[in-house]
Protein backbone atom coordinates (compact mmCIF):
# COMPACT_ATOMS: atom_id res chain seq x y z
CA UNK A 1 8.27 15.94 -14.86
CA UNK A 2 6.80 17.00 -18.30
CA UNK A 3 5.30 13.59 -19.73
CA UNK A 4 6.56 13.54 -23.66
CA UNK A 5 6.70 9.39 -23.91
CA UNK A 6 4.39 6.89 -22.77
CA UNK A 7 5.72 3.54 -22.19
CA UNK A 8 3.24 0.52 -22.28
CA UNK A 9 4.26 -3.05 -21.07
CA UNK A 10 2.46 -6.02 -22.80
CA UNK A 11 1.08 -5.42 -26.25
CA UNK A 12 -2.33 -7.20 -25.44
CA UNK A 13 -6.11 -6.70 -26.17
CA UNK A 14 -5.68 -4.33 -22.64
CA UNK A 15 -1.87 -2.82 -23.55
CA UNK A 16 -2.23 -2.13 -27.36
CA UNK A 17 -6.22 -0.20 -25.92
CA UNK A 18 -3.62 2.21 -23.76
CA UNK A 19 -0.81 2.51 -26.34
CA UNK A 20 -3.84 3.80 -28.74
CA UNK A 21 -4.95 6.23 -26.54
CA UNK A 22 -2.02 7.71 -25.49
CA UNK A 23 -0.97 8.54 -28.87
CA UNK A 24 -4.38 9.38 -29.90
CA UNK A 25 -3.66 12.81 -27.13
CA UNK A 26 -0.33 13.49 -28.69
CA UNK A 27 2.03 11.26 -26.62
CA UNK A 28 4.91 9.45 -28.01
CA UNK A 29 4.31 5.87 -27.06
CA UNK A 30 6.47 3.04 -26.79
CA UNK A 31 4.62 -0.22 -26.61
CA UNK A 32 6.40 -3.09 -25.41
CA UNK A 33 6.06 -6.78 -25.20
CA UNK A 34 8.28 -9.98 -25.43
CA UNK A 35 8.06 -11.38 -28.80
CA UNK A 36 7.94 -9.50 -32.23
CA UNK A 37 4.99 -11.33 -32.80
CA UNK A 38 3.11 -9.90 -29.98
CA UNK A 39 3.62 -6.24 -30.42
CA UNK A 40 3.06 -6.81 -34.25
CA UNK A 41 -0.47 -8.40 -33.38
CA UNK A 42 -1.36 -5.44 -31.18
CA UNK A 43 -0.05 -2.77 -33.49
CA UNK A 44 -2.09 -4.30 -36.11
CA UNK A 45 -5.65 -4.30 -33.78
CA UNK A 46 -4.34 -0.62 -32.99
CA UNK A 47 -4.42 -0.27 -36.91
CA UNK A 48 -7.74 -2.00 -37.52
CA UNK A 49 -9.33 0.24 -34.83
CA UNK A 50 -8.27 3.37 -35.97
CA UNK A 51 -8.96 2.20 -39.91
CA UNK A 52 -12.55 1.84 -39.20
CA UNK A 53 -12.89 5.45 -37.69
CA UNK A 54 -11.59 6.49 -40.61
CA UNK A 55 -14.30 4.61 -42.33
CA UNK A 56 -16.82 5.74 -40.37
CA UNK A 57 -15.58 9.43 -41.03
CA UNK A 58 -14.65 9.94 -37.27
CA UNK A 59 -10.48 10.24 -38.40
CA UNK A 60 -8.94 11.21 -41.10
CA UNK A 61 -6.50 9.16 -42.88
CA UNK A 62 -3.67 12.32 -42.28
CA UNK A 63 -4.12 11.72 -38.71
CA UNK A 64 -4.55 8.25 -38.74
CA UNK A 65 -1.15 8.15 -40.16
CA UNK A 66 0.16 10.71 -37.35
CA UNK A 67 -0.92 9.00 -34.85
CA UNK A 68 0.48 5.54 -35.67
CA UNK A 69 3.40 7.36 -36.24
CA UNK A 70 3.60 8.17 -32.84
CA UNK A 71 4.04 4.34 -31.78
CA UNK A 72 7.39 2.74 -31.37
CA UNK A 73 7.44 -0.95 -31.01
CA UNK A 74 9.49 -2.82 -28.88
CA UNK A 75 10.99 -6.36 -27.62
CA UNK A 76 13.54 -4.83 -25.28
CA UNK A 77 11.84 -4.01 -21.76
CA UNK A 78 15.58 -1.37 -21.54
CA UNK A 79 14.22 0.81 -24.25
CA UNK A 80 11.32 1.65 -21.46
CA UNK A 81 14.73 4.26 -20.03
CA UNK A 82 13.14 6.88 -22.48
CA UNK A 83 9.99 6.79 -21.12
CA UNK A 84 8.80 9.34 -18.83
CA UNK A 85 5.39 7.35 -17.50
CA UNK A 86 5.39 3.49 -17.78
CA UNK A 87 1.89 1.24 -17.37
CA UNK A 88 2.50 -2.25 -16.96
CA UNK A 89 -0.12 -3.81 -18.48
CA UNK A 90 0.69 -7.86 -18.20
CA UNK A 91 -0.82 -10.91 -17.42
CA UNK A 92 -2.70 -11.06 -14.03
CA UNK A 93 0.45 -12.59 -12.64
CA UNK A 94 1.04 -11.48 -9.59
CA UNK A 95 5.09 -12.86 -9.87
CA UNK A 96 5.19 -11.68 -13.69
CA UNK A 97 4.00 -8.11 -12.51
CA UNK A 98 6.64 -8.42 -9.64
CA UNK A 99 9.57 -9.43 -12.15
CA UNK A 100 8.44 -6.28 -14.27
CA UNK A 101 8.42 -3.85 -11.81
CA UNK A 102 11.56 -4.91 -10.47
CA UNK A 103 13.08 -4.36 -13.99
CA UNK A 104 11.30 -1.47 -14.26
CA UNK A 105 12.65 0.30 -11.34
CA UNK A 106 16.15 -0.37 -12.45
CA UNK A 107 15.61 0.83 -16.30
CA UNK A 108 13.50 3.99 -15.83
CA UNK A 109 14.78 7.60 -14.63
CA UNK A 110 14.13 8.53 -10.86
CA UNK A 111 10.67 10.06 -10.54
CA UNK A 112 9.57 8.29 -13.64
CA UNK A 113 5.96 7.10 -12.69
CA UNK A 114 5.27 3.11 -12.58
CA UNK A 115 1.83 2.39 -13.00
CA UNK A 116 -0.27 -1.06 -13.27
CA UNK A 117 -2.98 -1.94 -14.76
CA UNK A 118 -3.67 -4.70 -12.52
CA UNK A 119 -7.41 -5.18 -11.96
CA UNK A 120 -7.15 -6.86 -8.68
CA UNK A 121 -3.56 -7.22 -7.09
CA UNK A 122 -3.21 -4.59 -4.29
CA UNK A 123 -0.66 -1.56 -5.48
CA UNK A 124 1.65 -1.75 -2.03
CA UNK A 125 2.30 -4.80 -2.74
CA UNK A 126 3.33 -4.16 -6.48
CA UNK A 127 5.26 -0.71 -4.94
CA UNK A 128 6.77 -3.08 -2.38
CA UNK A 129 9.36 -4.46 -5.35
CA UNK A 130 10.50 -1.30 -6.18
CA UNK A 131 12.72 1.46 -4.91
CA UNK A 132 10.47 4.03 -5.90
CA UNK A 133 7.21 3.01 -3.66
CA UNK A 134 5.92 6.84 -3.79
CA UNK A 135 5.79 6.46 -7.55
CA UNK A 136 3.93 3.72 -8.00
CA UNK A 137 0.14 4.04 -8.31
CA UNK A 138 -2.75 1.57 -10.07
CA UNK A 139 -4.41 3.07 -13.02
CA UNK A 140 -7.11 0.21 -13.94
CA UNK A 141 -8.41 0.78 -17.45
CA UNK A 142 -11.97 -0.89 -18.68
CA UNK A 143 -12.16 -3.03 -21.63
CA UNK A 144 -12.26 -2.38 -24.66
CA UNK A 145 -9.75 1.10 -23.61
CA UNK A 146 -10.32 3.10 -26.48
CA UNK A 147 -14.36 3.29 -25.62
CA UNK A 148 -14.41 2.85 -22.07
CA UNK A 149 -14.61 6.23 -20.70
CA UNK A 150 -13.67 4.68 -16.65
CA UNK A 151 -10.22 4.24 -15.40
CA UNK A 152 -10.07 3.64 -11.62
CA UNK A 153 -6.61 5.17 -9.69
CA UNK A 154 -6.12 3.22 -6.98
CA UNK A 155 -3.26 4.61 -4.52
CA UNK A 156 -1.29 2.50 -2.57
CA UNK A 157 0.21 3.15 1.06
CA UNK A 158 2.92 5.05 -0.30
CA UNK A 159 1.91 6.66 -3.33
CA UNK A 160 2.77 10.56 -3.27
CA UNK A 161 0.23 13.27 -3.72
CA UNK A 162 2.80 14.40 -6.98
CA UNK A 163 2.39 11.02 -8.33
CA UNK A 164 -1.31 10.94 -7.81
CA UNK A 165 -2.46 14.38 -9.37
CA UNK A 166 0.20 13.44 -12.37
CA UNK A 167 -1.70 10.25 -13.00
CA UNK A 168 -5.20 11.77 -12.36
CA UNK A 169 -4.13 14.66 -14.91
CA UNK A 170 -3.15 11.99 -17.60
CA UNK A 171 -6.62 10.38 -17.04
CA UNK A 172 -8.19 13.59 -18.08
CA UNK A 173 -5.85 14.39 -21.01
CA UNK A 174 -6.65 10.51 -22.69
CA UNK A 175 -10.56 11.38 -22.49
CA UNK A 176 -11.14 9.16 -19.57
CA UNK A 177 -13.26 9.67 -16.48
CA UNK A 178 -10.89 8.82 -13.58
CA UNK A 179 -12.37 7.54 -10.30
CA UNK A 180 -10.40 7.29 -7.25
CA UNK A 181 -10.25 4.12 -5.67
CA UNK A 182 -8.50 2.60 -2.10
CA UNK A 183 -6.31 0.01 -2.12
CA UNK A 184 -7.96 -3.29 -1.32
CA UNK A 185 -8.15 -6.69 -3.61
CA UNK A 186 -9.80 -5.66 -6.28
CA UNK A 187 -10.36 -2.40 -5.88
CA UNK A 188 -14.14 -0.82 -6.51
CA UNK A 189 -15.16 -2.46 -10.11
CA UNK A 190 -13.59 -6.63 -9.65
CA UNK A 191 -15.00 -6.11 -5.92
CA UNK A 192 -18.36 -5.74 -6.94
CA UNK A 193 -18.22 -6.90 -10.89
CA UNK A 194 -16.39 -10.62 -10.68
CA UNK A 195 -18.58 -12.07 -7.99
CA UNK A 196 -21.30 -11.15 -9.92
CA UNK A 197 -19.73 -13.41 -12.45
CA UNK A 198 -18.67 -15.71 -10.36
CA UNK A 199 -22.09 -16.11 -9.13
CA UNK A 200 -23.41 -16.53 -12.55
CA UNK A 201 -21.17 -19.47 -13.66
CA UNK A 202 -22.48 -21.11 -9.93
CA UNK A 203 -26.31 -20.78 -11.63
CA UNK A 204 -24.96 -22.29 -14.73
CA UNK A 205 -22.50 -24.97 -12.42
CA UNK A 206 -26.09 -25.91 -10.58
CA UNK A 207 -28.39 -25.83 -13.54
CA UNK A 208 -30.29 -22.92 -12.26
CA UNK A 209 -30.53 -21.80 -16.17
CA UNK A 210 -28.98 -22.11 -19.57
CA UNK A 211 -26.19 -19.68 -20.23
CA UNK A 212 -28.87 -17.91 -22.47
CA UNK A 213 -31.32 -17.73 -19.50
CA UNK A 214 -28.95 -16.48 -17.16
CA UNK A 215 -27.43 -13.64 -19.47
CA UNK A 216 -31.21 -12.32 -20.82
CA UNK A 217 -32.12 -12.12 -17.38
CA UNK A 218 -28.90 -10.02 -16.07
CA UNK A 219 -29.58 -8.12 -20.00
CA UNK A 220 -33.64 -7.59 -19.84
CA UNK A 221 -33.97 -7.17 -16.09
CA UNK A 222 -31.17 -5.68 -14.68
CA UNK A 223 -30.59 -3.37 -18.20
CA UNK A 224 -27.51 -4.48 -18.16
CA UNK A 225 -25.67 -4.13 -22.14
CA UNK A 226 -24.16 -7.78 -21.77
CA UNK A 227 -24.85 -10.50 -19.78
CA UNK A 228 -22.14 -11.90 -17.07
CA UNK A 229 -21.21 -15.06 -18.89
CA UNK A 230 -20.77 -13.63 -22.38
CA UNK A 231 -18.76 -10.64 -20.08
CA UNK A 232 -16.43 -13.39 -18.82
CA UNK A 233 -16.03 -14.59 -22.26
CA UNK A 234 -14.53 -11.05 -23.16
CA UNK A 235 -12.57 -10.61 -20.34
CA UNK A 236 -10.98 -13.77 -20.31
CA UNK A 237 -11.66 -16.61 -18.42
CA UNK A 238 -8.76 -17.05 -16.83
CA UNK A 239 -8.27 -13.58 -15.74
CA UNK A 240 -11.52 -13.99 -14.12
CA UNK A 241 -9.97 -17.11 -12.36
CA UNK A 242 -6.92 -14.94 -11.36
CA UNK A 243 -9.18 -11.94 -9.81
CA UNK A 244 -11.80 -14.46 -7.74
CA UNK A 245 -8.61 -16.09 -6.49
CA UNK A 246 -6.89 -12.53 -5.40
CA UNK A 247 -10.04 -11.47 -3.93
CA UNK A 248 -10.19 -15.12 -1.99
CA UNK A 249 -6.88 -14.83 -1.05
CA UNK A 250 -7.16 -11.32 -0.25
CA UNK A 251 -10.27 -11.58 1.82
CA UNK A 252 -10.40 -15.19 3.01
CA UNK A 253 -14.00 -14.78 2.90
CA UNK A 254 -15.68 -18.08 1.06
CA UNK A 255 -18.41 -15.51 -1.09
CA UNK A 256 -14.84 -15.06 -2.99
CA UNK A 257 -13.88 -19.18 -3.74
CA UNK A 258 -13.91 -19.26 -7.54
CA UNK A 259 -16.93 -21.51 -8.88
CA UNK A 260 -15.36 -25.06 -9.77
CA UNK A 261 -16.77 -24.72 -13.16
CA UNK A 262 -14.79 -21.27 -13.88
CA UNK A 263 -11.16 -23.21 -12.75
CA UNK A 264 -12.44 -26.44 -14.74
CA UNK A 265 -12.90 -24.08 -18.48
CA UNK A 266 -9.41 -22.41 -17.42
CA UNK A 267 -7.53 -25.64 -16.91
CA UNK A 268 -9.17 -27.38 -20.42
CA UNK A 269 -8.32 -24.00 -21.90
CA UNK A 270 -11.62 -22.67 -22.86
CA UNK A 271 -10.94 -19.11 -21.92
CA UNK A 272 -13.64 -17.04 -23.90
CA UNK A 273 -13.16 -14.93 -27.09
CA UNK A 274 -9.71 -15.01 -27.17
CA UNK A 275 -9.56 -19.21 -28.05
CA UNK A 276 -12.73 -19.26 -29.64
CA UNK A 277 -14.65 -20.76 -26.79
CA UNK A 278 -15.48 -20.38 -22.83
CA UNK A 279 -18.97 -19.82 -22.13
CA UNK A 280 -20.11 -19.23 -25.69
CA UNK A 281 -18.39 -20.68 -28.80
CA UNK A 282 -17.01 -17.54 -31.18
């Protein structure tokens, strides 16, 4: 199937990232997400991004203009039936993602690809809601999307060879380096990248340094360009909750329990850049 539209569920700092580079390769892209107010707020980040490329002299303002043209906006998850790839790119919410994918399967064409940007829930178990297992397939983009040149494809039991090399060919045509990854909790980069973190909030949990200590160390001596705390920050706290307590569930291995001090910032709300505080105040 020749891949014209783009659909994008969830509008977010992650969905808005896709939606910007799927149009920025040509693609007609409808981004969706449940409130006008949501898909407003990512079209206008989409806007801001784009607006200082053409400041920088990296775009010009003629196809600045074609490109946002290319991006429909909508509050109606039915309008994704014109699509001829969907990414689901919601909360990590494992029942949210089910409830989407379940919709999904009964909106979209047969054949239509369903992938999710999940960045820890296994894909068979995603596939496992729909009709269309074969079709479904993980395609894990890095924050912020429109820099980050990584996207991991993670296949799950089911997923065809077709729907593989389709995704894996869409990788290439957004710019991205795509990296194939097996189906486990997590995948390759939350397996190795959120216990890190994890670990990091247990040195600040047992006073083994200040937040500044333990970031300039991870920065200075492992070269690292951001520290782990200030990396929680941007991910969001509580999707670093929601990954440690896949990979805990997934595993039931105790080097995954989520440090009491990450749950304790979730549940007062201090989830990192996006509220203003978590780790760091912004």
């Amino acid at each position: 199937m020749e891949i014209k539209t783009f659909g994008v569920v969830g509008a977010g700092q992650m969905g808005n990232g896709i939606a910007q580079v799927a149009a920025a390769s040509g693609l007609n892209v409808i981004m969706n997400d449940i409130k006008t107010e949501f898909v407003e707020k990512g079209l206008a980040n989409i806007t801001r991004n784009l607006q200082r490329a053409v400041d920088k002299g990296k775009l010009s303002a003629g196809d600045q203009a074609a490109l946002l043209g290319r991006i429909k906006t909508s509050v109606n998850l039915k309008d994704m039936a014109a699509a001829d790839f969907v990414v689901e790119a919601a909360t990590e919410n494992e029942p949210l993602k089910f409830q989407i994918f379940k919709d999904l399967d009964t909106i979209c064409r047969p054949g239509v690809i369903l992938a999710s940007n999940t960045s820890s829930i296994p894909i068979g178990r995603i596939a496992s809601q729909t009709g269309r297992p074969a079709n479904v397939i993980g395609m894990h983009f890095m924050n912020p999307v429109p820099v980050m040149k990584l996207v991991e494809v993670i296949r799950g039991l089911a997923t065809s060879d077709d729907t593989f090399t389709t995704t894996w060919a869409l990788c290439e045509k957004f710019g991205k380096t795509p990296a194939e990854a097996n189906d486990y909790p997590g995948f390759i980069a939350n397996r190795i990248l959120l216990p890190m973190i994890n670990e990091a909030v247990y040195c600040l949990y047992h006073g083994v340094g200040s937040r500044e200590a333990i970031d300039t160390v991870m920065k200075l001596g492992m070269n690292h360009p951001m520290g782990p705390l200030a990396l929680a920050d941007l991910i969001g706290l509580d999707t670093c909750l929601a990954i440690m307590e896949t990979l805990y569930s997934g595993f039931k291995d105790s080097k995954y329990r989520p440090c009491p001090l990450l749950r304790k910032y979730v549940e007062a709300g201090w989830l990192g850049r996006k509220t203003g505080r978590g780790f760091y105040e912004y």
